[in-house]
PDB file of N, CA and C in Angstrom:
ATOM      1  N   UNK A   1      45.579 -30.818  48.176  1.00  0.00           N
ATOM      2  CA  UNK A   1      46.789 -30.821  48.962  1.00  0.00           C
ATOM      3  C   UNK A   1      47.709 -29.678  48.532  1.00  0.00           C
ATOM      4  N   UNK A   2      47.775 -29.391  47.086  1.00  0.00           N
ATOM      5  CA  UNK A   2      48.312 -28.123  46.995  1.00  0.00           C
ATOM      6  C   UNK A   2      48.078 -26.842  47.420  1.00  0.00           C
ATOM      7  N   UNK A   3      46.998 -26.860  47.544  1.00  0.00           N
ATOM      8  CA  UNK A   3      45.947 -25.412  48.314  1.00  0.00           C
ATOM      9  C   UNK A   3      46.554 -25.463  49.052  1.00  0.00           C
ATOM     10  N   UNK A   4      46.728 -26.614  50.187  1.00  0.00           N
ATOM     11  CA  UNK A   4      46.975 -26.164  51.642  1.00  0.00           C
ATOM     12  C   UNK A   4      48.400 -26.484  51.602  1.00  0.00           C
ATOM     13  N   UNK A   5      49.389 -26.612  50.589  1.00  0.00           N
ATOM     14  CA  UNK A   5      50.461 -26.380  51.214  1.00  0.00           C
ATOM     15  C   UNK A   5      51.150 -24.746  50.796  1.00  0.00           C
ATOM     16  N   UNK A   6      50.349 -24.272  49.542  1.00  0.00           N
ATOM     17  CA  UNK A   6      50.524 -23.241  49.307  1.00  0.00           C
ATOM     18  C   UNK A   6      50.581 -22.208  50.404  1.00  0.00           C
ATOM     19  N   UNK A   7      49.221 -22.792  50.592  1.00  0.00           N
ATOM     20  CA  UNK A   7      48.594 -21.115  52.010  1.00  0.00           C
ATOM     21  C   UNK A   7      49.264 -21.367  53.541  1.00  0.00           C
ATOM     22  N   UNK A   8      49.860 -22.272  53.789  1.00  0.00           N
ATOM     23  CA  UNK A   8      50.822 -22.609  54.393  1.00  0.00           C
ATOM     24  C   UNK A   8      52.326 -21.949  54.315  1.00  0.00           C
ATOM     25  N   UNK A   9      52.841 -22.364  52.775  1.00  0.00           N
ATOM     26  CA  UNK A   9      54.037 -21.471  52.345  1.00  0.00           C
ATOM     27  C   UNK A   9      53.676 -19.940  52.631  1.00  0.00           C
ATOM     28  N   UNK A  10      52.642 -19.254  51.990  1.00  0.00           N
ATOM     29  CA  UNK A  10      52.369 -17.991  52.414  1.00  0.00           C
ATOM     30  C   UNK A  10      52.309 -17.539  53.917  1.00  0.00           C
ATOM     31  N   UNK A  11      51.659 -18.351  54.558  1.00  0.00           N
ATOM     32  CA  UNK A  11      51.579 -17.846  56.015  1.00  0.00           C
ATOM     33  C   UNK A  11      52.951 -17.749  56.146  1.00  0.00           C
ATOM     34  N   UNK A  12      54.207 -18.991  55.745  1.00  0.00           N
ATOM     35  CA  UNK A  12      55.311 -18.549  56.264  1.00  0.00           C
ATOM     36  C   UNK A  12      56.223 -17.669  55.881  1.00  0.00           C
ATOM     37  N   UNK A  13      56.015 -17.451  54.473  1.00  0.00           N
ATOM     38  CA  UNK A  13      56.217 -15.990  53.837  1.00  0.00           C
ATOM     39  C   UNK A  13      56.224 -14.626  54.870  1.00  0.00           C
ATOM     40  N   UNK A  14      54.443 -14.639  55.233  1.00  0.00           N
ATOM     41  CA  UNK A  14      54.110 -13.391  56.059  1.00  0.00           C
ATOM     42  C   UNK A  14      55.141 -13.717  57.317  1.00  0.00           C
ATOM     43  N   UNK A  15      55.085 -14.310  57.914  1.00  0.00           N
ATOM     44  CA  UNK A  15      55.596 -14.868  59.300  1.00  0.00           C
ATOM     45  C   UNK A  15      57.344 -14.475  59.055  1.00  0.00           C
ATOM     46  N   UNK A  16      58.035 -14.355  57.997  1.00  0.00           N
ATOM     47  CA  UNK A  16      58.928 -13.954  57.749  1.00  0.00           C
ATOM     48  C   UNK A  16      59.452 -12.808  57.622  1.00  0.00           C
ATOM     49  N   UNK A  17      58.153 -12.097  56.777  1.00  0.00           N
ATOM     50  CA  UNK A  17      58.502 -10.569  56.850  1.00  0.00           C
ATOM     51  C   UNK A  17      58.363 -10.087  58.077  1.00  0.00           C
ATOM     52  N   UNK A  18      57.288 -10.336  58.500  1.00  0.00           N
ATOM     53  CA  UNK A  18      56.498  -9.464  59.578  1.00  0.00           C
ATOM     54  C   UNK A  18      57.455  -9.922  60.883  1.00  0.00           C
ATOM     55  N   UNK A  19      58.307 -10.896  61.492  1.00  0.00           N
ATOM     56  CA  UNK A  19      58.850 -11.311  61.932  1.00  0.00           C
ATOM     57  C   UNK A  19      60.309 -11.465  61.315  1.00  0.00           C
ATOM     58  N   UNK A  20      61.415 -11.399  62.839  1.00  0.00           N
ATOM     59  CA  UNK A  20      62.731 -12.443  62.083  1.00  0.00           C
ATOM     60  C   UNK A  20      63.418 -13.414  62.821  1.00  0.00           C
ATOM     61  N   UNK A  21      61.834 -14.434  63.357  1.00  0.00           N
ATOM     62  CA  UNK A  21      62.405 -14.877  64.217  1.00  0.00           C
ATOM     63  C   UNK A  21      62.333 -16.540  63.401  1.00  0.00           C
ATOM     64  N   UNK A  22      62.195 -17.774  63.450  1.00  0.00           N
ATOM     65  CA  UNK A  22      62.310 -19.140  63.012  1.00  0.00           C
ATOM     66  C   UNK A  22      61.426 -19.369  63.026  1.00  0.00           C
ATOM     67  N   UNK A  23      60.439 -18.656  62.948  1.00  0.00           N
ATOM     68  CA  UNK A  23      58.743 -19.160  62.660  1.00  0.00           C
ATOM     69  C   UNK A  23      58.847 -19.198  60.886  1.00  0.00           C
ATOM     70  N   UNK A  24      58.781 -18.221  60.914  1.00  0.00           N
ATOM     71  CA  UNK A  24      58.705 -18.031  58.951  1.00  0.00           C
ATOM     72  C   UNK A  24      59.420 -19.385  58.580  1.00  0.00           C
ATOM     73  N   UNK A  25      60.767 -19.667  58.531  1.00  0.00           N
ATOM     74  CA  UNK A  25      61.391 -20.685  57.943  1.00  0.00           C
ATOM     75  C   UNK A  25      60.620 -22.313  58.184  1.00  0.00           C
ATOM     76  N   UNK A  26      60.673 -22.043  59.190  1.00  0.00           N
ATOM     77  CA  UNK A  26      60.128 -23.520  60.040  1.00  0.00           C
ATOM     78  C   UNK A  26      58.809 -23.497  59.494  1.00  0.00           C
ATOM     79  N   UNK A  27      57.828 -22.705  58.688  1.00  0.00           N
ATOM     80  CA  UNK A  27      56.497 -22.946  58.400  1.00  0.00           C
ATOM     81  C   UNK A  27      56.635 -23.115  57.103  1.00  0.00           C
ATOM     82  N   UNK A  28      57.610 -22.579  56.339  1.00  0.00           N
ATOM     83  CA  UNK A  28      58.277 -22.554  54.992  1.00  0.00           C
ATOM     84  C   UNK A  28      58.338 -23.883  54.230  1.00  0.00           C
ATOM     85  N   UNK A  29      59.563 -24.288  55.334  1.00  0.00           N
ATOM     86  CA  UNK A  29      59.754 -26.093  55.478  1.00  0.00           C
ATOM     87  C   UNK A  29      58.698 -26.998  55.674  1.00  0.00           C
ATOM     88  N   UNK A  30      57.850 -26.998  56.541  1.00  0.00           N
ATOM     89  CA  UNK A  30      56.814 -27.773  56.949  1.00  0.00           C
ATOM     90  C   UNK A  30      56.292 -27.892  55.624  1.00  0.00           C
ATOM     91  N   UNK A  31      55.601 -26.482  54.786  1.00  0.00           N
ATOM     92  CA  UNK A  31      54.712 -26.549  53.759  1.00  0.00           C
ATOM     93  C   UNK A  31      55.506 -27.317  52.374  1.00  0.00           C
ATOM     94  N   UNK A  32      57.060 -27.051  51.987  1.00  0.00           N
ATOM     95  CA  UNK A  32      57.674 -27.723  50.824  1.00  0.00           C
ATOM     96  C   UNK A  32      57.802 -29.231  51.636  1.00  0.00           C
ATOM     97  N   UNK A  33      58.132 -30.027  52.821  1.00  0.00           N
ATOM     98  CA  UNK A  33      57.605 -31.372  53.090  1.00  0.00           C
ATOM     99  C   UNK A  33      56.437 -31.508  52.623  1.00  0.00           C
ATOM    100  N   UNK A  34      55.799 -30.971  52.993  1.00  0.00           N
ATOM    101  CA  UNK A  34      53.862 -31.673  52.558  1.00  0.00           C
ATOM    102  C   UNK A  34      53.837 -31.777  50.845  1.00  0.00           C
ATOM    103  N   UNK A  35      54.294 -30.621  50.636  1.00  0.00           N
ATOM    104  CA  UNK A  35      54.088 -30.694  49.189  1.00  0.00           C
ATOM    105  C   UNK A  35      54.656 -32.167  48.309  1.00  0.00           C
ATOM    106  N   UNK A  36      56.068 -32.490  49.209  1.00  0.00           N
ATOM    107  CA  UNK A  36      56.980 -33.425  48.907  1.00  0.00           C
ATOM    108  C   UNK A  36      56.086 -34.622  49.042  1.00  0.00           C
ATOM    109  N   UNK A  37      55.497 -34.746  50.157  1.00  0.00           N
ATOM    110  CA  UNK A  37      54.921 -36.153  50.305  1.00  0.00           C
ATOM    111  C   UNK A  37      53.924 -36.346  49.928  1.00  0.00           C
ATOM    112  N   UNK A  38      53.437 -35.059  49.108  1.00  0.00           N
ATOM    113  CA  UNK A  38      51.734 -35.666  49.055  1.00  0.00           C
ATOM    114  C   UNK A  38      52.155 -36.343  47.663  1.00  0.00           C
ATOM    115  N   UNK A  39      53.265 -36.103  46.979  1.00  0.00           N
ATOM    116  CA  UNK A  39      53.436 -37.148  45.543  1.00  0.00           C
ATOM    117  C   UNK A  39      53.662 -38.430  45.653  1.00  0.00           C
ATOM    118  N   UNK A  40      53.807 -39.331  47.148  1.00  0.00           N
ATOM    119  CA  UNK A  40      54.164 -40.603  46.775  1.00  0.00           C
ATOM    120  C   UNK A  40      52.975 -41.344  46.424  1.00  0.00           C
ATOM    121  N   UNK A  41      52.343 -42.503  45.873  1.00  0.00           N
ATOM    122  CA  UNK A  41      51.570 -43.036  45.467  1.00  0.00           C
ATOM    123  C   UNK A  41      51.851 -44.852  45.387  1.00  0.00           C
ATOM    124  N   UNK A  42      51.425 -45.337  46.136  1.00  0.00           N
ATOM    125  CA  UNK A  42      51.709 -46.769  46.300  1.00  0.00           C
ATOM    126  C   UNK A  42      50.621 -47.845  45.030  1.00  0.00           C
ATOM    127  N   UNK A  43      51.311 -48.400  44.359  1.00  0.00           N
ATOM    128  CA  UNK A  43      50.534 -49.474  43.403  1.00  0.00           C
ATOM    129  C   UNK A  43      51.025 -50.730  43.729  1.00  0.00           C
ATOM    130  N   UNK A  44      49.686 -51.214  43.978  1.00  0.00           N
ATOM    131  CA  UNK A  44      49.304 -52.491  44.407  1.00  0.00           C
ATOM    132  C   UNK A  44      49.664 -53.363  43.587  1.00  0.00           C
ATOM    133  N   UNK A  45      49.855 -54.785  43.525  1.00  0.00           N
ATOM    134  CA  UNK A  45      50.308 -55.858  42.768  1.00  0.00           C
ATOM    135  C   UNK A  45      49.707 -56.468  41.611  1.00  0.00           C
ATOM    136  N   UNK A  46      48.395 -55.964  41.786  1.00  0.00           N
ATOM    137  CA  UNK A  46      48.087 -56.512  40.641  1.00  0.00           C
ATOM    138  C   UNK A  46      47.656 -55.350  39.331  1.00  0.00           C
ATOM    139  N   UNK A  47      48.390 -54.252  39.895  1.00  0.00           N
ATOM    140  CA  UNK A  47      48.195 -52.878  39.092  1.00  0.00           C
ATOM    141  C   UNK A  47      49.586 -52.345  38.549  1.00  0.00           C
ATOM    142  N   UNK A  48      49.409 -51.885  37.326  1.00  0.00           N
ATOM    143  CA  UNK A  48      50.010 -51.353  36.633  1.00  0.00           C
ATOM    144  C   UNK A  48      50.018 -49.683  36.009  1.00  0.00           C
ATOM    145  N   UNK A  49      50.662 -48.729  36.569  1.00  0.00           N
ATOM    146  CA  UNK A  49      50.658 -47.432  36.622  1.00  0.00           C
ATOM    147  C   UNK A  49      51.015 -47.043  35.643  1.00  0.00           C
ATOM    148  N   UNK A  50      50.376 -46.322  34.610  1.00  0.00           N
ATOM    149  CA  UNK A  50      50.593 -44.776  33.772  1.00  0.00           C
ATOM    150  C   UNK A  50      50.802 -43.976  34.318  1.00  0.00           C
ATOM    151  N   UNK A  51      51.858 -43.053  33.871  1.00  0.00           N
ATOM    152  CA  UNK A  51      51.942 -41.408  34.170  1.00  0.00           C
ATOM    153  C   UNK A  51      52.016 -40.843  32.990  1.00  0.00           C
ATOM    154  N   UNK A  52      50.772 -39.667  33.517  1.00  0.00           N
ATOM    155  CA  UNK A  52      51.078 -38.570  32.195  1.00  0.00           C
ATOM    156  C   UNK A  52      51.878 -37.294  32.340  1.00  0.00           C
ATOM    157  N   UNK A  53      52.138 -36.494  32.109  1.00  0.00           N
ATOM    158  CA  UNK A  53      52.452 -35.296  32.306  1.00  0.00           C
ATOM    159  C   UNK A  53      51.873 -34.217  31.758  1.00  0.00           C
ATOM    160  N   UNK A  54      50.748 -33.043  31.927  1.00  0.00           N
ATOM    161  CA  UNK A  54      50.376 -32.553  31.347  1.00  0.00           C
ATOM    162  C   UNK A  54      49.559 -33.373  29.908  1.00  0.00           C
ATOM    163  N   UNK A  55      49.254 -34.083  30.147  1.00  0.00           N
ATOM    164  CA  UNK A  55      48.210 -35.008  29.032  1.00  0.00           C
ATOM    165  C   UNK A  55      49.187 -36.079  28.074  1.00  0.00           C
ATOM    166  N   UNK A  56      50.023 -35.844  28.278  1.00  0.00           N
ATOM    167  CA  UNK A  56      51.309 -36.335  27.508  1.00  0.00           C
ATOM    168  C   UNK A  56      51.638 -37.781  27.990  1.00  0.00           C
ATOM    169  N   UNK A  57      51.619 -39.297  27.781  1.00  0.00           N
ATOM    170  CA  UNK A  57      52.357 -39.677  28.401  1.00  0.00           C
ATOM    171  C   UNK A  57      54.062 -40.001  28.467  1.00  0.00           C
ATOM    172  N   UNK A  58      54.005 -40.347  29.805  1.00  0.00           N
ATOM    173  CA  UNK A  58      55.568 -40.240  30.123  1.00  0.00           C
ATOM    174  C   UNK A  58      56.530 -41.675  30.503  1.00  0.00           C
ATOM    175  N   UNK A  59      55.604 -42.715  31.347  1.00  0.00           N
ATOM    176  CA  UNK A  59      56.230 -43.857  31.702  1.00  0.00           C
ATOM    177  C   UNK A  59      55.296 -44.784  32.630  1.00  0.00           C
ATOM    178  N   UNK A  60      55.516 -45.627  31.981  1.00  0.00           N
ATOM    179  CA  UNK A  60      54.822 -46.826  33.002  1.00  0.00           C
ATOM    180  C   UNK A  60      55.529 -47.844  34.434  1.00  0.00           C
ATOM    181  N   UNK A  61      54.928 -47.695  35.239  1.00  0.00           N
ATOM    182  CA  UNK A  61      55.612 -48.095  36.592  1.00  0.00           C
ATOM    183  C   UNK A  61      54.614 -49.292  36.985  1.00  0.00           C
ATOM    184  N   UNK A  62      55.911 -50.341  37.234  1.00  0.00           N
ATOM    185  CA  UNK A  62      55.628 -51.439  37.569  1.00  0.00           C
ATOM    186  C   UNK A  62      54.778 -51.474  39.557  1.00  0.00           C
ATOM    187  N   UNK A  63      54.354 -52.570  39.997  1.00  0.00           N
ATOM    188  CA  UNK A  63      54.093 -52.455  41.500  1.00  0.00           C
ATOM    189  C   UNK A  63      55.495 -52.016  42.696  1.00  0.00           C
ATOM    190  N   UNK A  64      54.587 -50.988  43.758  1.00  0.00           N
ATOM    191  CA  UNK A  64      55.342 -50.926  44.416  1.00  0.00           C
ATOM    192  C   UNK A  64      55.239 -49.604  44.490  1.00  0.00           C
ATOM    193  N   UNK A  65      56.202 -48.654  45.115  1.00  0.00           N
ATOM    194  CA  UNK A  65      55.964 -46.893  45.966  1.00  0.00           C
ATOM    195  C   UNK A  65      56.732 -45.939  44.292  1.00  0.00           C
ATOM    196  N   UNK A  66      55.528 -45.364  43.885  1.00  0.00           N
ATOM    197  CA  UNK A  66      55.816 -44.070  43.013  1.00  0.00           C
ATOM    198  C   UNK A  66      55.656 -42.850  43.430  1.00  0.00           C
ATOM    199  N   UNK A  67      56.870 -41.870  42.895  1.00  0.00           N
ATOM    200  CA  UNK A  67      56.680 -40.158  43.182  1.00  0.00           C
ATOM    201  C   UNK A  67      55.975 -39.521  41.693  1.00  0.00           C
ATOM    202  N   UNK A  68      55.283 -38.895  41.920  1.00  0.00           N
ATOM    203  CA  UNK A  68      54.174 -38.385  40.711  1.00  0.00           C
ATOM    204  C   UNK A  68      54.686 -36.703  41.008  1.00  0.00           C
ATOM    205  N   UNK A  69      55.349 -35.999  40.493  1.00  0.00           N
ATOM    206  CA  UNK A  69      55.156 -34.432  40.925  1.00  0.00           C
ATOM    207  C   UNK A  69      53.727 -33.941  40.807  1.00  0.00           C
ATOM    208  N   UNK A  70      53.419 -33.486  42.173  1.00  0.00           N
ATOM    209  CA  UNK A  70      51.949 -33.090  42.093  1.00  0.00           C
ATOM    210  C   UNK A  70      51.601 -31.856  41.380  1.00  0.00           C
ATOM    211  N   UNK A  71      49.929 -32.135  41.039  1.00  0.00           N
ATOM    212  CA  UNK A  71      49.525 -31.436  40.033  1.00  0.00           C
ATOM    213  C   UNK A  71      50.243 -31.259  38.677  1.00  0.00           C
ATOM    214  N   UNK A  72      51.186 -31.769  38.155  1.00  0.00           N
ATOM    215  CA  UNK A  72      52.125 -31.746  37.308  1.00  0.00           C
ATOM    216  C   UNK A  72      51.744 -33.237  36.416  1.00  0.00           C
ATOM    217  N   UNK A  73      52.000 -34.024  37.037  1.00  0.00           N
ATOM    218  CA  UNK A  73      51.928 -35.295  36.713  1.00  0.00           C
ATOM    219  C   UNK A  73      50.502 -35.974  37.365  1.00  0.00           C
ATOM    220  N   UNK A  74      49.909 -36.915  36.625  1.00  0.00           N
ATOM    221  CA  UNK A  74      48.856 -37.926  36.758  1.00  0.00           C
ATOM    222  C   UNK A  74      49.075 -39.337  36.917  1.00  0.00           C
ATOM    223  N   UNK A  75      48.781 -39.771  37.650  1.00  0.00           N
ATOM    224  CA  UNK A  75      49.241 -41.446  37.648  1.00  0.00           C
ATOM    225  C   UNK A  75      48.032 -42.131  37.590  1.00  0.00           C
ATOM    226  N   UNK A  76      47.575 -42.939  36.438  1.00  0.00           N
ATOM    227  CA  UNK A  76      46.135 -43.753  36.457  1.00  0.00           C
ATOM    228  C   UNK A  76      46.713 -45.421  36.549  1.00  0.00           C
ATOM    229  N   UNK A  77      45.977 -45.932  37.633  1.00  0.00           N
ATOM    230  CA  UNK A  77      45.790 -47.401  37.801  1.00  0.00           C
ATOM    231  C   UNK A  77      45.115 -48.250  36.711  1.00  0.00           C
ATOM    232  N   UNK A  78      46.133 -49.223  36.360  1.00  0.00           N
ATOM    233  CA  UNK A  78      45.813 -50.560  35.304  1.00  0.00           C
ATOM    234  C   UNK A  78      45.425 -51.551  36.054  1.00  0.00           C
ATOM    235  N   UNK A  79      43.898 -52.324  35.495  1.00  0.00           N
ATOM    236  CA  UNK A  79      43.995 -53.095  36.346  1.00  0.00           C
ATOM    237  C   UNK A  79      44.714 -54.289  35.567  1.00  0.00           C
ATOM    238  N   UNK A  80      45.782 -55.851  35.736  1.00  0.00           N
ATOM    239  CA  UNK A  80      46.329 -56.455  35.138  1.00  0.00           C
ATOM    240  C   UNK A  80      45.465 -57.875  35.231  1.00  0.00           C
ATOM    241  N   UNK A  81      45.092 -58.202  36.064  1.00  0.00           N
ATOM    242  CA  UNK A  81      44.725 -59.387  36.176  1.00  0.00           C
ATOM    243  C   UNK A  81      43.840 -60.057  35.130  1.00  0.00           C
ATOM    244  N   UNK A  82      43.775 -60.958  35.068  1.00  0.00           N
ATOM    245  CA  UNK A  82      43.205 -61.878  33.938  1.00  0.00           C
ATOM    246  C   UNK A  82      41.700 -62.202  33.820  1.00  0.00           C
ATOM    247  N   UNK A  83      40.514 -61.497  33.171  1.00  0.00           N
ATOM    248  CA  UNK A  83      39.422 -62.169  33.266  1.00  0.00           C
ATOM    249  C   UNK A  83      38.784 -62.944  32.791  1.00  0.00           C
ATOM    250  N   UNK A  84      38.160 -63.473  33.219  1.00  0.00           N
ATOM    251  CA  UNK A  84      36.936 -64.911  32.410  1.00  0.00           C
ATOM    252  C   UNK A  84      36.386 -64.359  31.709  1.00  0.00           C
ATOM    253  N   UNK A  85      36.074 -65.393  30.236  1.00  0.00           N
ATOM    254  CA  UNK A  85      34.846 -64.717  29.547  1.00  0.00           C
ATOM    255  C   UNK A  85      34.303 -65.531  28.947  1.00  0.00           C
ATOM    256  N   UNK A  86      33.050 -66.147  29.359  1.00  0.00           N
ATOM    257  CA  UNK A  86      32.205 -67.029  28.227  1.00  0.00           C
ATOM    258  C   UNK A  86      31.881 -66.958  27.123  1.00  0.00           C
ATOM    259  N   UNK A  87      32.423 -67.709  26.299  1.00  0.00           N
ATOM    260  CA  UNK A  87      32.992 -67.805  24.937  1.00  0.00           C
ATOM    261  C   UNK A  87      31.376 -68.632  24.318  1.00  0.00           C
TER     262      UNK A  87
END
């Protein structure tokens, strides 16, 4: 998702120079939205979220809608629930 919002930002880069009309900006924008949304990350209820940062960790997030800065940050799923075990 970063690839393509990059080469996106660039097209609107070019589209800016080469032009001065509201294409460049408007493709500019489009690509920093995408970038924006591709970080949300939804955890399910019976999961429990790590984030790392660069290998580091940083904070644990309970269930419910997380922002992860992409490529920056990692978010790995816990699973919580309780299992059986014949004893």
């Amino acid at each position: 998702m970063l690839i393509v919002s990059v080469l996106i930002f660039i097209a609107g880069v070019i589209a800016l120079v080469v032009n001065t009309s509201f294409l460049g900006p408007g493709i500019m924008i489009f690509a920093f939205l995408l970038l924006l949304f591709s970080g949300f990350r939804t955890i399910r209820p019976i999961y429990k979220a790590v984030i790392e940062r660069f290998g580091k960790y940083i904070r644990t997030r309970e269930a419910g809608l997380a922002w992860v800065v992409p490529t920056i940050e990692k978010l790995y799923k816990v699973n919580i629930t309780e299992q059986l075990v014949d004893v």
